[in-house]
C-alpha atoms as a PDB file:
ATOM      1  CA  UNK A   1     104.617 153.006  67.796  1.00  0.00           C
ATOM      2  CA  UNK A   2     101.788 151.804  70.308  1.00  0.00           C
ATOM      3  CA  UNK A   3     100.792 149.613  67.823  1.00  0.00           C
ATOM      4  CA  UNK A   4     103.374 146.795  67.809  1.00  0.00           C
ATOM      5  CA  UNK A   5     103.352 143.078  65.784  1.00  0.00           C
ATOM      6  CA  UNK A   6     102.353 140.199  67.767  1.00  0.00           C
ATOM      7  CA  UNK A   7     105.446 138.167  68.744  1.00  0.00           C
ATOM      8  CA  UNK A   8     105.246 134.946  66.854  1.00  0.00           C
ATOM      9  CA  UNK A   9     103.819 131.906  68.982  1.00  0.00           C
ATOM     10  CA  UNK A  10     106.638 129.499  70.090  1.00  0.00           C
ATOM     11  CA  UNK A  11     107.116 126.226  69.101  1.00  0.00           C
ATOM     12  CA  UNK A  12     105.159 123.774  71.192  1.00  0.00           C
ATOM     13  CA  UNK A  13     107.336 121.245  73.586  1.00  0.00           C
ATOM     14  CA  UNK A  14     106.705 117.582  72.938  1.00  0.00           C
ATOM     15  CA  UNK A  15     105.241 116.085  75.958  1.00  0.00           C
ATOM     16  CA  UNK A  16     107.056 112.292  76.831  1.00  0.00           C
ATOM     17  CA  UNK A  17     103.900 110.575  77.989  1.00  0.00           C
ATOM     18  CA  UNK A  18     104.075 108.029  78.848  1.00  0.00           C
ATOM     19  CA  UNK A  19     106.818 108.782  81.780  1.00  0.00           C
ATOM     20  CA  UNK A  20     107.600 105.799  83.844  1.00  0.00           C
ATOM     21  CA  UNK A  21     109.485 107.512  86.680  1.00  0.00           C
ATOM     22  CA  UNK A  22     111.160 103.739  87.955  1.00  0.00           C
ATOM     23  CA  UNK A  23     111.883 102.288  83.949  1.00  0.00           C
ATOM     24  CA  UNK A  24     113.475  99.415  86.137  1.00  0.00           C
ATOM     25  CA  UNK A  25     111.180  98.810  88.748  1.00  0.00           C
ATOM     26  CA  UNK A  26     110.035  95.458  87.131  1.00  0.00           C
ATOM     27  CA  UNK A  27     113.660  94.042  86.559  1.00  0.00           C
ATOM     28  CA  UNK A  28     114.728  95.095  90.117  1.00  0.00           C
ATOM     29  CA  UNK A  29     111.774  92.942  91.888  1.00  0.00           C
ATOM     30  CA  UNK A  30     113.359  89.508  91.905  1.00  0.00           C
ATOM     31  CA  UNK A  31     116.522  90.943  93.338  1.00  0.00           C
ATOM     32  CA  UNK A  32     115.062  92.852  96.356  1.00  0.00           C
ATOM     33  CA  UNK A  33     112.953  89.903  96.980  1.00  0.00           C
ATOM     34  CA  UNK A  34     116.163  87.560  97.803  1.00  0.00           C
ATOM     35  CA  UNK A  35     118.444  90.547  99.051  1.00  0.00           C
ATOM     36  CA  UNK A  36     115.253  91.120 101.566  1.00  0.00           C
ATOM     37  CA  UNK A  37     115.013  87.084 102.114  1.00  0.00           C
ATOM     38  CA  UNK A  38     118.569  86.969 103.055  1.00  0.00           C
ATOM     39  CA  UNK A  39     118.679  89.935 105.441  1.00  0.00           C
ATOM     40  CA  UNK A  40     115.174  88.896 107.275  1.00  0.00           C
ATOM     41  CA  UNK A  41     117.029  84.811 107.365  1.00  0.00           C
ATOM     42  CA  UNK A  42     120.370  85.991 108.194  1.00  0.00           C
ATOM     43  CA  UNK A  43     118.916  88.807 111.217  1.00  0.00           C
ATOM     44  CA  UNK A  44     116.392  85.968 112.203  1.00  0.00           C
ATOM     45  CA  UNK A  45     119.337  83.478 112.869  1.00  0.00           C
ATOM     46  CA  UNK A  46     121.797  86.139 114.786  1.00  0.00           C
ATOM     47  CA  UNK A  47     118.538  86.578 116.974  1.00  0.00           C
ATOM     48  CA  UNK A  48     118.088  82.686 117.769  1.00  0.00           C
ATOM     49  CA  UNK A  49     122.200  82.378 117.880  1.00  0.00           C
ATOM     50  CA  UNK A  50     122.413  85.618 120.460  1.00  0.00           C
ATOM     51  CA  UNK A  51     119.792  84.110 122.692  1.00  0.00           C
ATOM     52  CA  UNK A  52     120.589  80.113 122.305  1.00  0.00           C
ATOM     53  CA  UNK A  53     124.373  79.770 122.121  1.00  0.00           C
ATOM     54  CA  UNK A  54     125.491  83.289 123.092  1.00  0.00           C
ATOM     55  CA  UNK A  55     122.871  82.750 126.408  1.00  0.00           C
ATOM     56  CA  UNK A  56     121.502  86.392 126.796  1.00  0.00           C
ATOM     57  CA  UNK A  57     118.144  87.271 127.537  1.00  0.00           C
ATOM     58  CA  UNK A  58     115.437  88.335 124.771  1.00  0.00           C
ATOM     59  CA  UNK A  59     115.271  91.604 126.173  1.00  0.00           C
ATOM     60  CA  UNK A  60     119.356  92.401 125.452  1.00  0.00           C
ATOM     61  CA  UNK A  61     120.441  94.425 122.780  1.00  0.00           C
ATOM     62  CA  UNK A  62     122.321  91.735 121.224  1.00  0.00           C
ATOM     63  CA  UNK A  63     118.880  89.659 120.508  1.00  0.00           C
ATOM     64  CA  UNK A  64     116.024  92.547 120.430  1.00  0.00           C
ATOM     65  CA  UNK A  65     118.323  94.227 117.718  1.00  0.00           C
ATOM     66  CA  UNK A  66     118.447  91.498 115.199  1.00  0.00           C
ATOM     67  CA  UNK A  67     114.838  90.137 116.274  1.00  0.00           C
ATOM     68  CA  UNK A  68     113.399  93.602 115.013  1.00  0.00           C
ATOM     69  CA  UNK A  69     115.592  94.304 112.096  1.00  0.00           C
ATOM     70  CA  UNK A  70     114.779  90.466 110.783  1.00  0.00           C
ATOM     71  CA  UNK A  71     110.480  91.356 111.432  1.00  0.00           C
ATOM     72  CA  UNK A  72     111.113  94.758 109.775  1.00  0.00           C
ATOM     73  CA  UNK A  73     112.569  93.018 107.002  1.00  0.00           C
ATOM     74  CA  UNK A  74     109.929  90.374 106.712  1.00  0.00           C
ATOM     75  CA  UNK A  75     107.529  92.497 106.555  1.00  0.00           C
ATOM     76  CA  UNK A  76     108.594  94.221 104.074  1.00  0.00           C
ATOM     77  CA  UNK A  77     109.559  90.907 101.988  1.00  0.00           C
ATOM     78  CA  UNK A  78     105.525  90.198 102.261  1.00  0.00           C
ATOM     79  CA  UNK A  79     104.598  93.994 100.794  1.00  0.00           C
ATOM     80  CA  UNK A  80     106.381  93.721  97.960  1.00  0.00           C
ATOM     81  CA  UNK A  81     105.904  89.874  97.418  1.00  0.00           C
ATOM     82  CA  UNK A  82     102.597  90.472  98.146  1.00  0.00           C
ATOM     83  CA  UNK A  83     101.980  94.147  95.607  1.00  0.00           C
ATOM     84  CA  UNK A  84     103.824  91.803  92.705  1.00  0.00           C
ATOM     85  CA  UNK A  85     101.451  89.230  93.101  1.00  0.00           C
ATOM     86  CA  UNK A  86      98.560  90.983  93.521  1.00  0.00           C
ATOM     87  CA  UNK A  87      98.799  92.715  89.792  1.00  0.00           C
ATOM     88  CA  UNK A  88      98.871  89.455  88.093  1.00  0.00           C
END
């Protein structure tokens, strides 16, 4: 009774290399980069309408907000253009 069979190995899992964890990542680019375009344009121009026609200053709400969102946007805009180009 101490003596007891070996349990049989088990069958070995089949590994799925390569794994791409984004599959779409590369289909998706052109898209961002004109959904990002459009925000950073369209935030840039409620900026320059908020302070021009709408008269406030550059430190209100109104033109700050859009002013920041429209950089934060840009910037990102030149990361990604910037990473796709960068690999050719």
């Amino acid at each position: 009774m101490s003596t007891s069979d070996p349990s049989p190995e088990l069958p070995r899992v089949k590994s799925r290399l390569p794994f791409d964890p984004q599959p779409f990542k590369a289909a998706a680019r052109p898209g961002i980069l004109l959904v990002y375009a459009a925000l950073t344009i369209g935030l840039a121009g409620v900026a320059v309408y908020m302070a021009l026609a709408g008269g406030r200053p550059l430190t209100s709400a109104y033109v700050a907000g859009p002013g920041i969102g429209a950089l934060w946007f840009g910037l990102r805009l030149f990361m990604i253009w910037g990473s796709s180009n960068a690999r050719g």
